[in-house]
C-alpha atoms as a PDB file:
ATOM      1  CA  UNK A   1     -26.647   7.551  11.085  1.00  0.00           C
ATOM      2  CA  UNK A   2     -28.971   5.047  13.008  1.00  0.00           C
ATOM      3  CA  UNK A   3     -30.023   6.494  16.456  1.00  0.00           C
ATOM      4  CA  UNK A   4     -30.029   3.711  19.539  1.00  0.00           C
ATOM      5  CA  UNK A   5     -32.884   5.906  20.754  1.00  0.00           C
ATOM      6  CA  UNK A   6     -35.728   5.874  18.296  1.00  0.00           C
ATOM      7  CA  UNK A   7     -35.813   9.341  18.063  1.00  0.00           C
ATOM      8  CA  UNK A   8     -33.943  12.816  18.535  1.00  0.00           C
ATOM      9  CA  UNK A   9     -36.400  13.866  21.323  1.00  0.00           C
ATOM     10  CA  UNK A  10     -36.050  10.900  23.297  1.00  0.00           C
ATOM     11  CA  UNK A  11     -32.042  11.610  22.884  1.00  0.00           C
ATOM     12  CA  UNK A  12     -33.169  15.593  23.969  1.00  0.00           C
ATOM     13  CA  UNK A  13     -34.771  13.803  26.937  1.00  0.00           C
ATOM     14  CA  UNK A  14     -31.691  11.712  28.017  1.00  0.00           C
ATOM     15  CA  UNK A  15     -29.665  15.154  27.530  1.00  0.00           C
ATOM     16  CA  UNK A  16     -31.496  16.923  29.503  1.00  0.00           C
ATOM     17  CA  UNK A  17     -30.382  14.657  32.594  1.00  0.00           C
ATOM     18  CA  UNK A  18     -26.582  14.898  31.444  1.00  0.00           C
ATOM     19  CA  UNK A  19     -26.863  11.599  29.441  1.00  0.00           C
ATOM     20  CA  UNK A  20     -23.649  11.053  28.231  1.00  0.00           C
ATOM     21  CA  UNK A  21     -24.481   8.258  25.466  1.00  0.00           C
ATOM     22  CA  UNK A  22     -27.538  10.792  24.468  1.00  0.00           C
ATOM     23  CA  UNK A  23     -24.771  13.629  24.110  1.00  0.00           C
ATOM     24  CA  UNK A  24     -22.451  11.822  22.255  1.00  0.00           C
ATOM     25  CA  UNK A  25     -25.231  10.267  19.154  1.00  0.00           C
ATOM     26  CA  UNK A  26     -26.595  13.926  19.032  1.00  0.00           C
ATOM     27  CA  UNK A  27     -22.890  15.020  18.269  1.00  0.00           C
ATOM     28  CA  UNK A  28     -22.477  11.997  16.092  1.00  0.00           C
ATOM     29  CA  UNK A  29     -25.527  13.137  13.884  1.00  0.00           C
ATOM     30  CA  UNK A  30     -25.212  17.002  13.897  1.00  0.00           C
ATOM     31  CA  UNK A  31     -21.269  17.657  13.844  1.00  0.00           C
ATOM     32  CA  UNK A  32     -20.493  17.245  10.348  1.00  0.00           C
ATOM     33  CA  UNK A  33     -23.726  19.635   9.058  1.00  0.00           C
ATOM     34  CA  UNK A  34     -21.921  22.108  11.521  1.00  0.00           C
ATOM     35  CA  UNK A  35     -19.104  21.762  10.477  1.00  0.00           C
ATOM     36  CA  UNK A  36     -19.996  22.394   6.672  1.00  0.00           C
ATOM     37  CA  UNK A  37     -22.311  25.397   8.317  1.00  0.00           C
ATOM     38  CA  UNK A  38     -19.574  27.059   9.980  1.00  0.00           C
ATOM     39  CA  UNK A  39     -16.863  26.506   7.570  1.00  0.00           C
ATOM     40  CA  UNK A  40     -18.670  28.444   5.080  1.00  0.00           C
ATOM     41  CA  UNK A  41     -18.930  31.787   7.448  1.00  0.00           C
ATOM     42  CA  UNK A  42     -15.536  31.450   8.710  1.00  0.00           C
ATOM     43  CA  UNK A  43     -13.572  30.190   5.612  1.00  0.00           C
ATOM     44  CA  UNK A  44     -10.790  28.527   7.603  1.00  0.00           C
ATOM     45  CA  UNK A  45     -10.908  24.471   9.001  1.00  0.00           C
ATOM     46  CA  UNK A  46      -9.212  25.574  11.710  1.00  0.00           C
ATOM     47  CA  UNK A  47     -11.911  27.987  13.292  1.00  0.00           C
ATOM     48  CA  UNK A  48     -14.752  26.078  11.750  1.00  0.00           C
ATOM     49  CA  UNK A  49     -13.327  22.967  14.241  1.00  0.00           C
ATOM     50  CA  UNK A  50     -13.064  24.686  17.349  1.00  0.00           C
ATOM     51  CA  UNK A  51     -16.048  26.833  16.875  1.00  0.00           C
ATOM     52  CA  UNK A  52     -17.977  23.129  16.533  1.00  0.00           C
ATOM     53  CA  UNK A  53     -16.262  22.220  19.782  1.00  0.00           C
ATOM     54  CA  UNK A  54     -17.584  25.544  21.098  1.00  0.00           C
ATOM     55  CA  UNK A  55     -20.678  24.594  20.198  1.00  0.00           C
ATOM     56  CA  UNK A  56     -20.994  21.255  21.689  1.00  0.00           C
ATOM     57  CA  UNK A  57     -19.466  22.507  24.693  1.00  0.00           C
ATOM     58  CA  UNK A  58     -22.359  25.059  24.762  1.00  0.00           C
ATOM     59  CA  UNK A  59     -25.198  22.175  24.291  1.00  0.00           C
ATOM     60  CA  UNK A  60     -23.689  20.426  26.850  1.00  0.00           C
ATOM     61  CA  UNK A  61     -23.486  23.186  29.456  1.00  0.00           C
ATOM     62  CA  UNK A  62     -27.084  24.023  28.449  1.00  0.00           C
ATOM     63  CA  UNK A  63     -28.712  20.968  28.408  1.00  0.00           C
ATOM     64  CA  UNK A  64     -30.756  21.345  31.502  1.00  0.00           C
ATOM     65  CA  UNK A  65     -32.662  23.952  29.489  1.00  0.00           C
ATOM     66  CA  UNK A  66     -32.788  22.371  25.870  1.00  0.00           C
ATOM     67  CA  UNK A  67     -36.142  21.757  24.610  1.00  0.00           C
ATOM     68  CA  UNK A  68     -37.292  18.829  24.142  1.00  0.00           C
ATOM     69  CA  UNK A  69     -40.553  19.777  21.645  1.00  0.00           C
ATOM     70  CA  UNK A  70     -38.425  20.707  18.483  1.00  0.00           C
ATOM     71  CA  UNK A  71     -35.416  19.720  16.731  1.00  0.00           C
ATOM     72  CA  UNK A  72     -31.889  20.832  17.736  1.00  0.00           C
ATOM     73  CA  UNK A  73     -30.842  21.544  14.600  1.00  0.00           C
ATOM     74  CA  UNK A  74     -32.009  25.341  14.550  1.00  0.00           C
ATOM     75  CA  UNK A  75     -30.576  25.489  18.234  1.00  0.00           C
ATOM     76  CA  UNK A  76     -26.696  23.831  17.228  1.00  0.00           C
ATOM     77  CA  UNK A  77     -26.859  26.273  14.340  1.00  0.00           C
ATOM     78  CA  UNK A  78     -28.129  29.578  16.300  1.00  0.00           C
ATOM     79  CA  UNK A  79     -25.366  28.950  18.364  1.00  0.00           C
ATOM     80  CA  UNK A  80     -22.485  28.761  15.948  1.00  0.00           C
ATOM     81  CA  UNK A  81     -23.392  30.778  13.725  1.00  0.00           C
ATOM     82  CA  UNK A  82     -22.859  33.557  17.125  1.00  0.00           C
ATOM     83  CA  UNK A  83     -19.731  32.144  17.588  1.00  0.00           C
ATOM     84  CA  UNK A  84     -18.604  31.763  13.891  1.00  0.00           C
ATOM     85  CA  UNK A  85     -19.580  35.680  13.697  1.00  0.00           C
ATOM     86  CA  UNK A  86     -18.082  36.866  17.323  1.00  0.00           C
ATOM     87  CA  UNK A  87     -15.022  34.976  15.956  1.00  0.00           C
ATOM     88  CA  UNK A  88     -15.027  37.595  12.961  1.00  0.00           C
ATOM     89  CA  UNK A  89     -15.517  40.306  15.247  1.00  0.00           C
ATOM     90  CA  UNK A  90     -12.459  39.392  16.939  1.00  0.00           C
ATOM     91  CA  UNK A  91     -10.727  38.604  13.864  1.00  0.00           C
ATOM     92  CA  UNK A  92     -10.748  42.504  12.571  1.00  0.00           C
ATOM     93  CA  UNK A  93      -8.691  42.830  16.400  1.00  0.00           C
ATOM     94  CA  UNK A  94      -5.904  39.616  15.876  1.00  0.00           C
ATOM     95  CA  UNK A  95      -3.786  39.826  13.724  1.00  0.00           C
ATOM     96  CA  UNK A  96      -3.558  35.708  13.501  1.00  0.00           C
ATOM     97  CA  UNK A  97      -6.614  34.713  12.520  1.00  0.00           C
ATOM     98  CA  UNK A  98      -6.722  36.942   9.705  1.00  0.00           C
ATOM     99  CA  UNK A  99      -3.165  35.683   8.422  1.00  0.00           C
ATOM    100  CA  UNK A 100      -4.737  31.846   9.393  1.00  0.00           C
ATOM    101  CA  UNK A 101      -7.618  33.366   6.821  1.00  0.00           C
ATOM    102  CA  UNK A 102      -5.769  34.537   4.096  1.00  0.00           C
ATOM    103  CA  UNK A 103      -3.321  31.338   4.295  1.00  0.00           C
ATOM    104  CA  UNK A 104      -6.536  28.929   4.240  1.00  0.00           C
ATOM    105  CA  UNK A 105      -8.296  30.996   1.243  1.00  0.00           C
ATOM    106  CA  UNK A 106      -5.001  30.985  -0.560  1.00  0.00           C
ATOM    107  CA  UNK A 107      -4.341  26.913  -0.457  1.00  0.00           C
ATOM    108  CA  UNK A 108      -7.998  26.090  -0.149  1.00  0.00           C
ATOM    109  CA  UNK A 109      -7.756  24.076  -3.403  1.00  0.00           C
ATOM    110  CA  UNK A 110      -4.632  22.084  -2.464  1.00  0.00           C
ATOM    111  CA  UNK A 111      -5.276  19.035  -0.826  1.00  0.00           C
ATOM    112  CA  UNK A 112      -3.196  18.122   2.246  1.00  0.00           C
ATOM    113  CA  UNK A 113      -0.842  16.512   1.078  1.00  0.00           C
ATOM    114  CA  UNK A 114       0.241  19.106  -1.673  1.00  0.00           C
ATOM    115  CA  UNK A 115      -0.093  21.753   0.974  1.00  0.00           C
ATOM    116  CA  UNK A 116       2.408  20.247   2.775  1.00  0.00           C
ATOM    117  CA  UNK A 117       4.737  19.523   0.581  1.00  0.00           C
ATOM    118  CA  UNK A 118       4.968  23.249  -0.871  1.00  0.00           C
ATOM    119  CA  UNK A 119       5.138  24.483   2.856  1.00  0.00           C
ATOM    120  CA  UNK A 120       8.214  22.204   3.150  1.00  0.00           C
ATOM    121  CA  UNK A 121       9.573  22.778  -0.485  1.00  0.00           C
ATOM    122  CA  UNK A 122       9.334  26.752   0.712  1.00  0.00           C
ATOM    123  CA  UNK A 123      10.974  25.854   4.346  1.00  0.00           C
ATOM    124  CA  UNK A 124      14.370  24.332   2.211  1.00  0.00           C
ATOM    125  CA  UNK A 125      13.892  27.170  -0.229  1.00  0.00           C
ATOM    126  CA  UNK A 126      14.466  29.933   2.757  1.00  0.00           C
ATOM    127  CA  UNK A 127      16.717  27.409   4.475  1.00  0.00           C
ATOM    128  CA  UNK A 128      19.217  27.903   0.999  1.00  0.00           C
ATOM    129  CA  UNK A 129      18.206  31.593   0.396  1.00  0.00           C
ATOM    130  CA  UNK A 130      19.856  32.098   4.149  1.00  0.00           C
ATOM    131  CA  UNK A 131      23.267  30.340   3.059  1.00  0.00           C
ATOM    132  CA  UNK A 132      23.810  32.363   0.362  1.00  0.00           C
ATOM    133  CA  UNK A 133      26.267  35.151   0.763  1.00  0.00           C
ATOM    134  CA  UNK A 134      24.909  38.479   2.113  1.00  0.00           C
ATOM    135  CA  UNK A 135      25.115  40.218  -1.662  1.00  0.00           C
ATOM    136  CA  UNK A 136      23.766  37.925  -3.143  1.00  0.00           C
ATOM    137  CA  UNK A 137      21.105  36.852  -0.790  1.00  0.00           C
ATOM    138  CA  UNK A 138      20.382  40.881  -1.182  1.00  0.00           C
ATOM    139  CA  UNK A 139      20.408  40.790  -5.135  1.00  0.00           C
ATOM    140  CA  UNK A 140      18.268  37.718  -5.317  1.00  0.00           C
ATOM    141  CA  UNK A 141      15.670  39.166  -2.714  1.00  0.00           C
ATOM    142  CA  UNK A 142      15.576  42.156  -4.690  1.00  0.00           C
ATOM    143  CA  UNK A 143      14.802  40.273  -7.634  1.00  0.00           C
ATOM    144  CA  UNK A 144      12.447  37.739  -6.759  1.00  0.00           C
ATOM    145  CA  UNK A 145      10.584  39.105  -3.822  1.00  0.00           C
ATOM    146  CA  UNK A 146      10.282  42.432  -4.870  1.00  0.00           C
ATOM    147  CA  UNK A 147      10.174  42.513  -8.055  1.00  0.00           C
ATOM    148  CA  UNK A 148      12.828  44.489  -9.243  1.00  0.00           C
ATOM    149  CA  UNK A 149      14.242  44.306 -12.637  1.00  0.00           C
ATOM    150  CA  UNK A 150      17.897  43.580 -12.756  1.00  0.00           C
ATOM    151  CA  UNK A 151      18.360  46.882 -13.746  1.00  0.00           C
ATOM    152  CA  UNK A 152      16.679  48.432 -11.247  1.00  0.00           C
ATOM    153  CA  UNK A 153      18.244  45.875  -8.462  1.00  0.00           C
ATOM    154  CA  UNK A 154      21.721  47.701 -10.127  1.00  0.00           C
ATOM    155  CA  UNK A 155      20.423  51.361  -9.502  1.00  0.00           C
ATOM    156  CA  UNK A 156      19.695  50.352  -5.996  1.00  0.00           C
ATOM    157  CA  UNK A 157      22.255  48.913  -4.952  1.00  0.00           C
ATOM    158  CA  UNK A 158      24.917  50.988  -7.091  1.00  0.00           C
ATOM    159  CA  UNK A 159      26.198  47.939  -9.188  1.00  0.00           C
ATOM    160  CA  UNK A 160      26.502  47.092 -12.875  1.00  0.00           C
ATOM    161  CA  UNK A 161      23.380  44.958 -14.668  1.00  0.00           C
ATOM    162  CA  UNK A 162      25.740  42.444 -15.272  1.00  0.00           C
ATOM    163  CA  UNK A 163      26.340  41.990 -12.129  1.00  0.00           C
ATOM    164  CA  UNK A 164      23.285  41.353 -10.804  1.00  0.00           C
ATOM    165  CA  UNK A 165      22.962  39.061 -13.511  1.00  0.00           C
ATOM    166  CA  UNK A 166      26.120  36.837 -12.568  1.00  0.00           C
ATOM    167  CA  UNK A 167      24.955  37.274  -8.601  1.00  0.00           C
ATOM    168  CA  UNK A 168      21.115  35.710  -9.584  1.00  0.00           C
ATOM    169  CA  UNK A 169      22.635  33.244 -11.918  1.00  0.00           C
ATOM    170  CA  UNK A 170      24.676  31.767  -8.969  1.00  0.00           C
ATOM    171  CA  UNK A 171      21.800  32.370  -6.382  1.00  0.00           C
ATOM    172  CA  UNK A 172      19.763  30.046  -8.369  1.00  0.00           C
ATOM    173  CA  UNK A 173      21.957  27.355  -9.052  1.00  0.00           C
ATOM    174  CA  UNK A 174      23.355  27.536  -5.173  1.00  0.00           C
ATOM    175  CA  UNK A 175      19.922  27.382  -4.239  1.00  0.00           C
ATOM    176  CA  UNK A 176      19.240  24.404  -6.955  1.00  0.00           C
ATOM    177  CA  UNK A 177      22.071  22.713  -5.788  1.00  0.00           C
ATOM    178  CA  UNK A 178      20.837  22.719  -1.964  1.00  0.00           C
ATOM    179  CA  UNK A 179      17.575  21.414  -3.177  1.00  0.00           C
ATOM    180  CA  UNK A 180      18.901  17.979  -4.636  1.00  0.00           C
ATOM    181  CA  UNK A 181      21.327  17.855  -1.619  1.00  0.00           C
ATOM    182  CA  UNK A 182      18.534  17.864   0.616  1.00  0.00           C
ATOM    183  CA  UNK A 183      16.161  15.203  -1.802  1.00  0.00           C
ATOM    184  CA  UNK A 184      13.887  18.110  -3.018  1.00  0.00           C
ATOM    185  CA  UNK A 185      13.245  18.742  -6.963  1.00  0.00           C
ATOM    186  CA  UNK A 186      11.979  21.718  -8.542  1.00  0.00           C
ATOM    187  CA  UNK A 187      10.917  22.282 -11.897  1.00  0.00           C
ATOM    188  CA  UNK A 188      10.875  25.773 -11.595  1.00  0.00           C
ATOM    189  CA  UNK A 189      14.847  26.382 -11.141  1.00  0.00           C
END
C-alpha cells in the first residue's frame, strides 16, 4: 500500500493529534497482517475480526500516548495478541465461543459457499426428519445419530429387526422425497 504521508512516523505524528486520515492509512496497512496474526491464536474468523476491531479501537483511544520513534507494528500486535488470549480465557467460561471454535475448525477447509450450502442441505434435512412420524423419526434417530445397529435399535425399542428395517427404509425415502420437493439433491440417499 502507498502511504499519502511519506512515512509511518509522520502518520504516528498525525495520530497522535486524533488525525483521522492518519488513523485510517495506518489501519489500511496493518489490518490484514492482524488479521492473519490473530486468526492463527484464535482459530475462528469470527473472533479474529472483532478482536482486530478491538484493536484499532484500542490505537485509537491510545493515540495521545503512541510513540512516534518506532514502528507500530510490535504495538498493534502486543495488543491483540492480549486480546486474542483474554478471549481464550473467557472462552474456557462461554460455552459459545467454544461451539463457534469447534464449528470453524470443523469447516475450515470449505469455502463459503460450500459451507453454506451443507448448513442449508442439513436445515431441509432436520426440516424432513421432523415430518416424519414419531416411530419412525425415533427408529431413524436411533440409527443414524446414534449409531445403533438395527438390531440393537429393535432391543431398545422392543421391536422386530425387520421392522426397523421397513421404518429406515421409508425414513429415507420420505426424507429423499422432501429433498427434491424442496429443489435439494443428495447423493448420499
Amino acid at each position: 500500500m502507498q502511504l499519502s504521508y511519506t512515512t509511518e512516523l509522520e502518520l504516528l505524528e498525525k495520530l497522535k493529534v486524533q488525525n483521522e486520515a492518519a488513523f485510517s492509512e495506518l489501519y489500511a496497512l496493518y489490518v490484514k497482517k492482524i488479521y492473519v496474526y490473530v486468526l492463527g491464536i484464535v482459530k475462528s474468523p469470527m473472533l479474529a475480526e472483532d478482536i482486530v476491531q478491538e484493536t484499532f479501537v484500542k490505537l485509537w483511544e491510545s493515540a495521545t500516548f503512541v510513540q512516534t520513534d518506532r514502528s507500530l507494528q510490535p504495538f498493534l500486535f502486543t495488543i491483540a495478541r492480549n486480546r486474542a488470549l483474554n478471549m481464550i480465557k473467557r472462552a474456557s467460561r462461554e460455552s459459545w465461543v467454544t461451539e463457534e471454535i469447534i464449528e470453524h475448525a470443523v469447516h475450515q477447509s470449505e469455502n463459503g459457499l460450500q459451507y453454506t450450502e451443507r448448513k442449508q442441505t442439513n436445515e431441509y434435512i432436520n426440516k424432513a426428519i421432523a415430518q416424519l412420524p414419531p416411530q419412525r423419526r425415533l427408529i431413524y434417530d436411533l440409527c443414524r445419530n446414534y449409531g445403533y445397529s438395527y438390531k440393537q435399535a429393535a432391543e431398545k425399542l422392543g421391536i422386530k429387526d425387520s421392522t426397523v428395517n421397513s421404518q429406515m427404509v421409508k425414513a429415507i425415502k420420505s426424507i429423499r422425497e422432501f429433498m427434491i420437493r424442496n429443489g435439494v439433491f443428495l447423493l448420499f440417499f
